[in-house]
PDB file of N, CA and C in Angstrom:
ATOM      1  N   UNK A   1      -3.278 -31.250 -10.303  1.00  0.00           N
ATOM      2  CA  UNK A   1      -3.402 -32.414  -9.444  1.00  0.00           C
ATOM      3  C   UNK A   1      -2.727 -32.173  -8.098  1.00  0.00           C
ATOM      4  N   UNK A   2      -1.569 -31.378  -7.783  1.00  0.00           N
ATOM      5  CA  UNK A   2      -0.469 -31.358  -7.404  1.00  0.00           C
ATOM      6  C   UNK A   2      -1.767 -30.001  -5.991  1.00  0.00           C
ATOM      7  N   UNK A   3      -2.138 -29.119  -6.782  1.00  0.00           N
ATOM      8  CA  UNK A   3      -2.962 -28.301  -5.557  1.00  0.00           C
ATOM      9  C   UNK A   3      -4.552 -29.390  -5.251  1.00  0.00           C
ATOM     10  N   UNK A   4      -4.975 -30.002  -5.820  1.00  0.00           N
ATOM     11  CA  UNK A   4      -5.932 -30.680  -5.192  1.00  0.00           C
ATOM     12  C   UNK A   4      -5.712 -31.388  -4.434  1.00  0.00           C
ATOM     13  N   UNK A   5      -4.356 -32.196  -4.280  1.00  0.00           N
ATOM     14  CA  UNK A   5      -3.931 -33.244  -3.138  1.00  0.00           C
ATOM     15  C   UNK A   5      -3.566 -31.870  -2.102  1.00  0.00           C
ATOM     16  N   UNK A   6      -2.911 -31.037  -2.152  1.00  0.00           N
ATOM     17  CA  UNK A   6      -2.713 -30.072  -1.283  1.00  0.00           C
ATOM     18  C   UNK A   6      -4.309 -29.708  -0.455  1.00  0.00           C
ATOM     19  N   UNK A   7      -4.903 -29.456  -1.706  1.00  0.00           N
ATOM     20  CA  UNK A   7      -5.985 -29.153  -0.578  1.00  0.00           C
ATOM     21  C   UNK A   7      -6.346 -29.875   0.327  1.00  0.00           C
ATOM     22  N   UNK A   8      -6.993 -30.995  -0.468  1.00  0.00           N
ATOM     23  CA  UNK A   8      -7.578 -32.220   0.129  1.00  0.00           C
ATOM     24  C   UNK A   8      -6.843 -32.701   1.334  1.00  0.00           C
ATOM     25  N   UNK A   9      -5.610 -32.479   1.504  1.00  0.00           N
ATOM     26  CA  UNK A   9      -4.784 -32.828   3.062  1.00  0.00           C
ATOM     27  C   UNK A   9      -4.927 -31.836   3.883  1.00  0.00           C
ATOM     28  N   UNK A  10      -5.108 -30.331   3.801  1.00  0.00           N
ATOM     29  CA  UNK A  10      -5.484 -29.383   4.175  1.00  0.00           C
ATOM     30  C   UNK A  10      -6.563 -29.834   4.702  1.00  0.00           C
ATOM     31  N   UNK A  11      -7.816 -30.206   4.438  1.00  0.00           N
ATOM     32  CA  UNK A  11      -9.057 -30.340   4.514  1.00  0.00           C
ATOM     33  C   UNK A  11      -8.893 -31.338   5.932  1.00  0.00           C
ATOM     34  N   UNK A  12      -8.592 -32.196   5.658  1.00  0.00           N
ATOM     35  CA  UNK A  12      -8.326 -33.519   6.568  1.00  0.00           C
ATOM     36  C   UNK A  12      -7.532 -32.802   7.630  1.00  0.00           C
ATOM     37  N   UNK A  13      -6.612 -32.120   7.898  1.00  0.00           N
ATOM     38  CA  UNK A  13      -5.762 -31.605   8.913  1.00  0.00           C
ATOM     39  C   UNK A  13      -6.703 -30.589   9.854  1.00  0.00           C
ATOM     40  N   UNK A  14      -7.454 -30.163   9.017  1.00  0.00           N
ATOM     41  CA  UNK A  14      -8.213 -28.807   9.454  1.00  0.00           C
ATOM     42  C   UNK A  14      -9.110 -29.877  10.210  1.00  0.00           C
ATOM     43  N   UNK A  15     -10.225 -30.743   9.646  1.00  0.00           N
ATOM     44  CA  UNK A  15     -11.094 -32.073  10.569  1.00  0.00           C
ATOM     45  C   UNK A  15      -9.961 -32.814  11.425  1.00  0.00           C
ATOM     46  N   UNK A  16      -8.676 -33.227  11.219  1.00  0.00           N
ATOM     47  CA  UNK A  16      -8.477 -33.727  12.821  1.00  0.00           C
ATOM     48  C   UNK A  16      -7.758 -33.004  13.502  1.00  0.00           C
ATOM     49  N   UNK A  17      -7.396 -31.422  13.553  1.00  0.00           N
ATOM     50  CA  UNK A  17      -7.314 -30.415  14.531  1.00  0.00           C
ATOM     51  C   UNK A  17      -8.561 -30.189  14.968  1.00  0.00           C
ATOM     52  N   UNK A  18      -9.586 -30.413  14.612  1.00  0.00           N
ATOM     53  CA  UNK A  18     -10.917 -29.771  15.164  1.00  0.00           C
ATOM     54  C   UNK A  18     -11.925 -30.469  15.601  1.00  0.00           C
ATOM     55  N   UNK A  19     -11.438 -31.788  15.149  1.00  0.00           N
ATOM     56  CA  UNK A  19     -12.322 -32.925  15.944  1.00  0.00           C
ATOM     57  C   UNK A  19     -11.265 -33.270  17.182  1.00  0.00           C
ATOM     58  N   UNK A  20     -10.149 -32.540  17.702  1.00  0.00           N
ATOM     59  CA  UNK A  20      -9.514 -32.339  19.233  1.00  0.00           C
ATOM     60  C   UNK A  20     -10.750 -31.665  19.728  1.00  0.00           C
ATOM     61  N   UNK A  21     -11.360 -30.936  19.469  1.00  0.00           N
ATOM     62  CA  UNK A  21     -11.973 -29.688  20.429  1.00  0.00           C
ATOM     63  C   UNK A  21     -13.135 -30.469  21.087  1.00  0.00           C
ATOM     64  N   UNK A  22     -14.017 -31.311  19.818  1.00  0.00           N
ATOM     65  CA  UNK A  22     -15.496 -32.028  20.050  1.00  0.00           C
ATOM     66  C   UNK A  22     -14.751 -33.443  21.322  1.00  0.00           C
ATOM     67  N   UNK A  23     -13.625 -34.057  20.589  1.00  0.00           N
ATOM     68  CA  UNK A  23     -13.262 -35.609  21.500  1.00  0.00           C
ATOM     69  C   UNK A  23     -12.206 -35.623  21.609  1.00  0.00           C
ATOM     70  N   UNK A  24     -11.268 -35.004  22.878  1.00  0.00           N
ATOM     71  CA  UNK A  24     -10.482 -34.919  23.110  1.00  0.00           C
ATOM     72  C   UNK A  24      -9.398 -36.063  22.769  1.00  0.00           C
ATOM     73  N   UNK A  25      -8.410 -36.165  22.266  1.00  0.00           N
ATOM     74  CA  UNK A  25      -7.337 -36.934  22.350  1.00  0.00           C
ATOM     75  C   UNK A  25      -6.932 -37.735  23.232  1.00  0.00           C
ATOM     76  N   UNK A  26      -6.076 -38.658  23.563  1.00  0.00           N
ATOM     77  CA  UNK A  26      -5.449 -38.897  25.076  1.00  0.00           C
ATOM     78  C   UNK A  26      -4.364 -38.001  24.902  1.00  0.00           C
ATOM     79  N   UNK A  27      -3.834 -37.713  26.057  1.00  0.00           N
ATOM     80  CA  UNK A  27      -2.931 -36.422  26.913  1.00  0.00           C
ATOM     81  C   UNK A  27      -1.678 -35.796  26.056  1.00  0.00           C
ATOM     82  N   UNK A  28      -0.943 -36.586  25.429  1.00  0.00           N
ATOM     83  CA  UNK A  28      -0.031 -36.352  24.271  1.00  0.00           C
ATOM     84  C   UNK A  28      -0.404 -35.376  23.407  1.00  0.00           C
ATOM     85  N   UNK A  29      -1.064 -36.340  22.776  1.00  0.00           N
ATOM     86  CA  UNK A  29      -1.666 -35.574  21.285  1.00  0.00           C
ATOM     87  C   UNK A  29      -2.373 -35.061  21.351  1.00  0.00           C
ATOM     88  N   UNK A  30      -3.330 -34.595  22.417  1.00  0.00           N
ATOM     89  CA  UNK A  30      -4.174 -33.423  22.858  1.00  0.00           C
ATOM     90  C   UNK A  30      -3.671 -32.116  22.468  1.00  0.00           C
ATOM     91  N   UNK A  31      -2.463 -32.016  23.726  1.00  0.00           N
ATOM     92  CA  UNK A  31      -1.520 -30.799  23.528  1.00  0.00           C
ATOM     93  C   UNK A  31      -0.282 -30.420  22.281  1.00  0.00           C
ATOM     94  N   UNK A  32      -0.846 -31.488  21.563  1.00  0.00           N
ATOM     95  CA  UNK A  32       0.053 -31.327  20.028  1.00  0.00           C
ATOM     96  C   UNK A  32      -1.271 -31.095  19.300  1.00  0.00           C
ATOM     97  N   UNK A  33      -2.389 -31.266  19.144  1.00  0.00           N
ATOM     98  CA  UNK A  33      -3.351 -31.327  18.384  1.00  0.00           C
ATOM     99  C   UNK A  33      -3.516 -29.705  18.492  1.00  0.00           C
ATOM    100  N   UNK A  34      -3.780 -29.583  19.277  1.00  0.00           N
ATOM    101  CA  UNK A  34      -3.813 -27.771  20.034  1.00  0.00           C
ATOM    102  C   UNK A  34      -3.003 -27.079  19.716  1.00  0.00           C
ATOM    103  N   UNK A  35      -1.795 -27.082  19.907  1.00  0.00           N
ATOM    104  CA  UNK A  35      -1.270 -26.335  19.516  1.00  0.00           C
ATOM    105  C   UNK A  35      -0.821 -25.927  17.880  1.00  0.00           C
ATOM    106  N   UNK A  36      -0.864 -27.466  17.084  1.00  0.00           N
ATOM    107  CA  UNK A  36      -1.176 -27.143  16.182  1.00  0.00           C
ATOM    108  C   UNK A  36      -2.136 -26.366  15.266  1.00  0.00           C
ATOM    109  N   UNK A  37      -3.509 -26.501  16.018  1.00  0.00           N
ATOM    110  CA  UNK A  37      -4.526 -25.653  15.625  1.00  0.00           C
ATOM    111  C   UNK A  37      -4.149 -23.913  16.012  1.00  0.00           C
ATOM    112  N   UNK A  38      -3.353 -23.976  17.018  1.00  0.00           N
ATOM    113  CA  UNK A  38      -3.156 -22.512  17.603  1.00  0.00           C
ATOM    114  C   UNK A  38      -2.535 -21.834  15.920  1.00  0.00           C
ATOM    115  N   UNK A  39      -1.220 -22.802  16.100  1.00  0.00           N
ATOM    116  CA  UNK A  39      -0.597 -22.818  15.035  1.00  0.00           C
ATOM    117  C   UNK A  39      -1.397 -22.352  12.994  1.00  0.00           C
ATOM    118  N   UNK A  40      -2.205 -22.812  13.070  1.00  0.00           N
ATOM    119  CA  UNK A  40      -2.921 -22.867  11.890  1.00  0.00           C
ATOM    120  C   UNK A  40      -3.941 -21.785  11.839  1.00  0.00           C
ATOM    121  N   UNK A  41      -4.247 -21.643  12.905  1.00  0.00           N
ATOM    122  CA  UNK A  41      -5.338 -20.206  13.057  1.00  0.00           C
ATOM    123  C   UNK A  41      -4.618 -18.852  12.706  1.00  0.00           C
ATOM    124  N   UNK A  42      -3.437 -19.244  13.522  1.00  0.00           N
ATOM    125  CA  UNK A  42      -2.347 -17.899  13.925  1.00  0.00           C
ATOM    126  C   UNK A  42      -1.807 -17.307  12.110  1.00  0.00           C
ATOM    127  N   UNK A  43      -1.462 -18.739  11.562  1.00  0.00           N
ATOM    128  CA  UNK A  43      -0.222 -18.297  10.343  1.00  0.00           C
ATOM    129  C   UNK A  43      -1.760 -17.749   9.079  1.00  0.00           C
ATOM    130  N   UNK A  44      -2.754 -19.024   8.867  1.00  0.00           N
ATOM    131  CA  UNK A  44      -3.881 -18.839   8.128  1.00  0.00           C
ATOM    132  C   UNK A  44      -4.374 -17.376   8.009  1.00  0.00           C
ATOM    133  N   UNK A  45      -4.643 -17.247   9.409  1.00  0.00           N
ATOM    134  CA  UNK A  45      -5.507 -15.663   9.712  1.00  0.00           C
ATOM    135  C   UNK A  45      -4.479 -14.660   9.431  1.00  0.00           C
ATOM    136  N   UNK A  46      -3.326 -14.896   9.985  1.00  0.00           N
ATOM    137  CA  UNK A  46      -2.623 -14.045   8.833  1.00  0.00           C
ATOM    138  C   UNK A  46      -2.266 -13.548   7.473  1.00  0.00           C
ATOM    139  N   UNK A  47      -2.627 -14.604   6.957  1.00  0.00           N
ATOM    140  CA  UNK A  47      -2.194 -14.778   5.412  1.00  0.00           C
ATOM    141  C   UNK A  47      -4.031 -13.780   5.154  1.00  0.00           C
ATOM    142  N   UNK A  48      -4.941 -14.786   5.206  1.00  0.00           N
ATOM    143  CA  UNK A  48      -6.369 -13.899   5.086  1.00  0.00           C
ATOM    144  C   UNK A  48      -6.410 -12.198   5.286  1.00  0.00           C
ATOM    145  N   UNK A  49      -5.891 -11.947   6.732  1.00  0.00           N
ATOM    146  CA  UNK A  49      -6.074 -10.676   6.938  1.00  0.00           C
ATOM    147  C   UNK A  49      -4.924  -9.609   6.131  1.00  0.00           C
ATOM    148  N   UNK A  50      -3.909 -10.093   5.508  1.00  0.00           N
ATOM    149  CA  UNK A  50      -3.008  -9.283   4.722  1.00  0.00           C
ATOM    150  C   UNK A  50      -3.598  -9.353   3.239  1.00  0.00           C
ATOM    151  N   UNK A  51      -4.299 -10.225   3.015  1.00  0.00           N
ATOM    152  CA  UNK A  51      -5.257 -10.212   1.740  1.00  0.00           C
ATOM    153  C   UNK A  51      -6.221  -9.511   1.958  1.00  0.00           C
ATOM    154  N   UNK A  52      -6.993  -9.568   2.615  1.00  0.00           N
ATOM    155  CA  UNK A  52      -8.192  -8.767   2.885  1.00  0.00           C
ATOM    156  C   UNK A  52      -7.683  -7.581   2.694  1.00  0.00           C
ATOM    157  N   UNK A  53      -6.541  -7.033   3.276  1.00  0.00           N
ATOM    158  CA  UNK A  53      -6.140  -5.667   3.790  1.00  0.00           C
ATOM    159  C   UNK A  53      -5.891  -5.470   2.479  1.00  0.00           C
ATOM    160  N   UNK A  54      -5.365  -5.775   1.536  1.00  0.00           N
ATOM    161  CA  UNK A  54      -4.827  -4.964   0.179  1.00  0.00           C
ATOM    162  C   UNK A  54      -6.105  -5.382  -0.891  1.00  0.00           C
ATOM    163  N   UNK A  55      -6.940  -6.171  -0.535  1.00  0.00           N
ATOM    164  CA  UNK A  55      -8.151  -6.071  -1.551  1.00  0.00           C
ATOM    165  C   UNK A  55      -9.026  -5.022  -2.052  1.00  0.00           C
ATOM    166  N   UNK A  56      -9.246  -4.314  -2.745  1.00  0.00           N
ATOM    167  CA  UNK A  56     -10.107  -2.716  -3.264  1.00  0.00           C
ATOM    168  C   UNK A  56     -11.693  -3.633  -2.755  1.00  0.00           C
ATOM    169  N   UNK A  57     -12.105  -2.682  -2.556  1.00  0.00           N
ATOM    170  CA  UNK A  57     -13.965  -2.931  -2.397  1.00  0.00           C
ATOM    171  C   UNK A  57     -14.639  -3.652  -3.579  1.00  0.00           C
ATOM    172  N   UNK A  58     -13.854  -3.834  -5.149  1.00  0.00           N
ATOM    173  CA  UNK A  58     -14.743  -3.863  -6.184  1.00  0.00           C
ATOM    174  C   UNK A  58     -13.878  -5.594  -5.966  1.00  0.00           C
ATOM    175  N   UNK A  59     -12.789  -5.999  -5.771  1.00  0.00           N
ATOM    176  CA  UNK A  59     -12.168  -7.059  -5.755  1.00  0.00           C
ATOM    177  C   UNK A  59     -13.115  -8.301  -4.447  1.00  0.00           C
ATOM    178  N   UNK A  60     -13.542  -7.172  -3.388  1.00  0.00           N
ATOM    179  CA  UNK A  60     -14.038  -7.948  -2.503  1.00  0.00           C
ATOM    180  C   UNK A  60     -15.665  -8.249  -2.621  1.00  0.00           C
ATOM    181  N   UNK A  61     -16.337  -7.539  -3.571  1.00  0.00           N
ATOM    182  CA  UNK A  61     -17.665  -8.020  -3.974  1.00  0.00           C
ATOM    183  C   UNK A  61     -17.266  -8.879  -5.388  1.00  0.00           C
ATOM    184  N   UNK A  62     -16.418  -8.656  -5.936  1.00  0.00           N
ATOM    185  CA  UNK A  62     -16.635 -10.092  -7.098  1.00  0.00           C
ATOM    186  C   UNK A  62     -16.026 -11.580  -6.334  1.00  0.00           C
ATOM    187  N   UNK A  63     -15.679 -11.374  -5.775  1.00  0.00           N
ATOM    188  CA  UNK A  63     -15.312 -12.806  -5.120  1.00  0.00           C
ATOM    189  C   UNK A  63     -15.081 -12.665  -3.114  1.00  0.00           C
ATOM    190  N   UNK A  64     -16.600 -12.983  -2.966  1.00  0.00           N
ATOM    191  CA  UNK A  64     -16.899 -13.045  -1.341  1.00  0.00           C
ATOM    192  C   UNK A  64     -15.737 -14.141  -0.608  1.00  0.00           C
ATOM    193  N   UNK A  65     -15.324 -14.930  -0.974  1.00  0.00           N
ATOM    194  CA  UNK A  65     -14.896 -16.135  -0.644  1.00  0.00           C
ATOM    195  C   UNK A  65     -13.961 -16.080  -0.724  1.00  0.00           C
ATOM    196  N   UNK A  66     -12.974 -15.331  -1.370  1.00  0.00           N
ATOM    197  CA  UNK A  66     -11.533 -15.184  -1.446  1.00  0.00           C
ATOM    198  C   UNK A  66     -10.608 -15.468  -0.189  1.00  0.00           C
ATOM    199  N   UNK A  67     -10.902 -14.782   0.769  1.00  0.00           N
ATOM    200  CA  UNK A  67     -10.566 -14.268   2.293  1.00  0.00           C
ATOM    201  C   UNK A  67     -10.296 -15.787   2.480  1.00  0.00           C
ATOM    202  N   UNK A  68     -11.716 -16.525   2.673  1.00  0.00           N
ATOM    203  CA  UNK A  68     -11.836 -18.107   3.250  1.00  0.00           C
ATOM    204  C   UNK A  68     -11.013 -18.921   3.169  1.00  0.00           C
ATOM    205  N   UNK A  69     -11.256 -18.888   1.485  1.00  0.00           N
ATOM    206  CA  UNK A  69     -10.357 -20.273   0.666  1.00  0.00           C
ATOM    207  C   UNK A  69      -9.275 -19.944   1.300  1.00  0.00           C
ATOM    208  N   UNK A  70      -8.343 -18.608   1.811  1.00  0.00           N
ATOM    209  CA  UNK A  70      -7.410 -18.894   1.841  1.00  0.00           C
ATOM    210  C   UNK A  70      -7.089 -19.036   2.897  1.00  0.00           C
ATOM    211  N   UNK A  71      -7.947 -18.695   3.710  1.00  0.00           N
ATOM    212  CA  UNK A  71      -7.955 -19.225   5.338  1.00  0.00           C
ATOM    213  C   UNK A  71      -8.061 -20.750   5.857  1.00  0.00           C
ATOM    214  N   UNK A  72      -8.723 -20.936   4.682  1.00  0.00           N
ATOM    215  CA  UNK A  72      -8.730 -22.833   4.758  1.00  0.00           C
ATOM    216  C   UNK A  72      -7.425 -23.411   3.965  1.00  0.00           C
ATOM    217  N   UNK A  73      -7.093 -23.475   2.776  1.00  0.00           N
ATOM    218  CA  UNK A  73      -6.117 -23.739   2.316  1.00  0.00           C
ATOM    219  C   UNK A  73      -4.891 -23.388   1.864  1.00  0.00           C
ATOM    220  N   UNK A  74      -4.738 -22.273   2.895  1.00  0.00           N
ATOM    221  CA  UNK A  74      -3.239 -21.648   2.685  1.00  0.00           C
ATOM    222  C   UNK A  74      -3.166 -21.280   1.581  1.00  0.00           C
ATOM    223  N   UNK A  75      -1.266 -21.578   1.415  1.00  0.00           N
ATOM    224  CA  UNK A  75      -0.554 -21.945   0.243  1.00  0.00           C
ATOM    225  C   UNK A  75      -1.386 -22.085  -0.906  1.00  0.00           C
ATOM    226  N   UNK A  76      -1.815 -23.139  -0.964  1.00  0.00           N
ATOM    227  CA  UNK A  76      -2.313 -24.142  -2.049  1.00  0.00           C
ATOM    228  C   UNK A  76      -3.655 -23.326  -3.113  1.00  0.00           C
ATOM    229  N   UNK A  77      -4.116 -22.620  -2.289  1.00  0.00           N
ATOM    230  CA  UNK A  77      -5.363 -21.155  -2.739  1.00  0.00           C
ATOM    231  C   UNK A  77      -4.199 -20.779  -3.596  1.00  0.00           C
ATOM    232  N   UNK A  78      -3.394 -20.140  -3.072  1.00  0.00           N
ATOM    233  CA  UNK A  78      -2.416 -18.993  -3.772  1.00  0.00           C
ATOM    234  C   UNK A  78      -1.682 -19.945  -5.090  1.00  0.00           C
ATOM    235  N   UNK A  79      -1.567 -21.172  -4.939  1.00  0.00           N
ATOM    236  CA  UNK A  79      -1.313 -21.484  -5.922  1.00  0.00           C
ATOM    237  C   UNK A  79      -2.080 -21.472  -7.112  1.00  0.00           C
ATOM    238  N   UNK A  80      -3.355 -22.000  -6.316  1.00  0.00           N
ATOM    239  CA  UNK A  80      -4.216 -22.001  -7.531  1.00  0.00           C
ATOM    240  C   UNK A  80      -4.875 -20.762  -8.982  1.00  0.00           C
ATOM    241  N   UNK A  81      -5.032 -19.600  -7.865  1.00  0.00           N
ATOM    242  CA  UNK A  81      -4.731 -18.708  -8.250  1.00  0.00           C
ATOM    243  C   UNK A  81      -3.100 -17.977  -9.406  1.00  0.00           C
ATOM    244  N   UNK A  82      -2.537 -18.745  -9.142  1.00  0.00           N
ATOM    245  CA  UNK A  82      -1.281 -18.718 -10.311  1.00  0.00           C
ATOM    246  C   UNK A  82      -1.503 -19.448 -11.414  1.00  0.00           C
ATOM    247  N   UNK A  83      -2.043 -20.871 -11.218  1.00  0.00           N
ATOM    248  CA  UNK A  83      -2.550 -21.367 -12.355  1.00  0.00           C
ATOM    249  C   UNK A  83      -3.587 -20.696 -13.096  1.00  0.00           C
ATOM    250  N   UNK A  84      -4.663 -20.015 -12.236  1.00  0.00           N
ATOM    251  CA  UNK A  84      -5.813 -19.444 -13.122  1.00  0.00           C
ATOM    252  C   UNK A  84      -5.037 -18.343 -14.183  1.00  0.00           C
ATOM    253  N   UNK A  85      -4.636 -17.571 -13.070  1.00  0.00           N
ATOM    254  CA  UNK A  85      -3.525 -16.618 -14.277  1.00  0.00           C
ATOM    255  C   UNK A  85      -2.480 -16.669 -15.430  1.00  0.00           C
ATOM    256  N   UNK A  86      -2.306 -18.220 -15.421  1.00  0.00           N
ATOM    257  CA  UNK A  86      -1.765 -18.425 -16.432  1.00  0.00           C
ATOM    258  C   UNK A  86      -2.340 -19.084 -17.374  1.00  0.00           C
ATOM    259  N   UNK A  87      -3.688 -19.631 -16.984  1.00  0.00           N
ATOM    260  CA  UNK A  87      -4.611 -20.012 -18.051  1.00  0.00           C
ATOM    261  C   UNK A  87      -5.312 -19.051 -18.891  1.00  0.00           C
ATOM    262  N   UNK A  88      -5.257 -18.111 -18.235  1.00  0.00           N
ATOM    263  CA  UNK A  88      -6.235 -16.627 -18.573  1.00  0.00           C
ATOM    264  C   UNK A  88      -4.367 -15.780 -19.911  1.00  0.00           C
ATOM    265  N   UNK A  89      -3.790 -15.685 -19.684  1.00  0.00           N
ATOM    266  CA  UNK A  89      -2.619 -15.017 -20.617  1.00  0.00           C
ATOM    267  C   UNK A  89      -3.070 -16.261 -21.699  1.00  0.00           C
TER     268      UNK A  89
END
């Protein structure tokens, strides 16, 4: 329950950082909206591209989407992924 509310606020943060770009804000929260997105691109794409980077070729054709999810939901991917692994033992 605890990673679906994670996501699901994820989700919503990601739509009103990005509905700044389509209808700008007034002047404040413009430049907080922004930079937050700078913010979220910067740490996200990091987390993705250090995954990507240690994934084998056979890891990255069974699951295309890996990279994404975690580019969209951070943290909360990686959690989920702990739960799967402990459902699977």
């Amino acid at each position: 329950m605890f990673i679906f509310i994670g996501k699901t606020l994820y989700s919503l943060m990601w739509l009103f950082l990005l509905f700044n770009l389509i209808h700008p804000y007034p002047k404040p929260a413009n430049v907080v909206a922004n930079i937050g997105l700078i913010v979220f691109i910067v740490t996200h794409g990091l987390q993705a591209w250090m995954l990507n980077s240690t994934m084998t070729k056979q890891e990255k054709q069974q699951d295309k989407f890996k990279v994404l999810r975690l580019f969209l939901f951070g943290v909360f991917e990686s959690f989920s992924w702990k739960n799967s692994w402990k459902d699977k033992k």
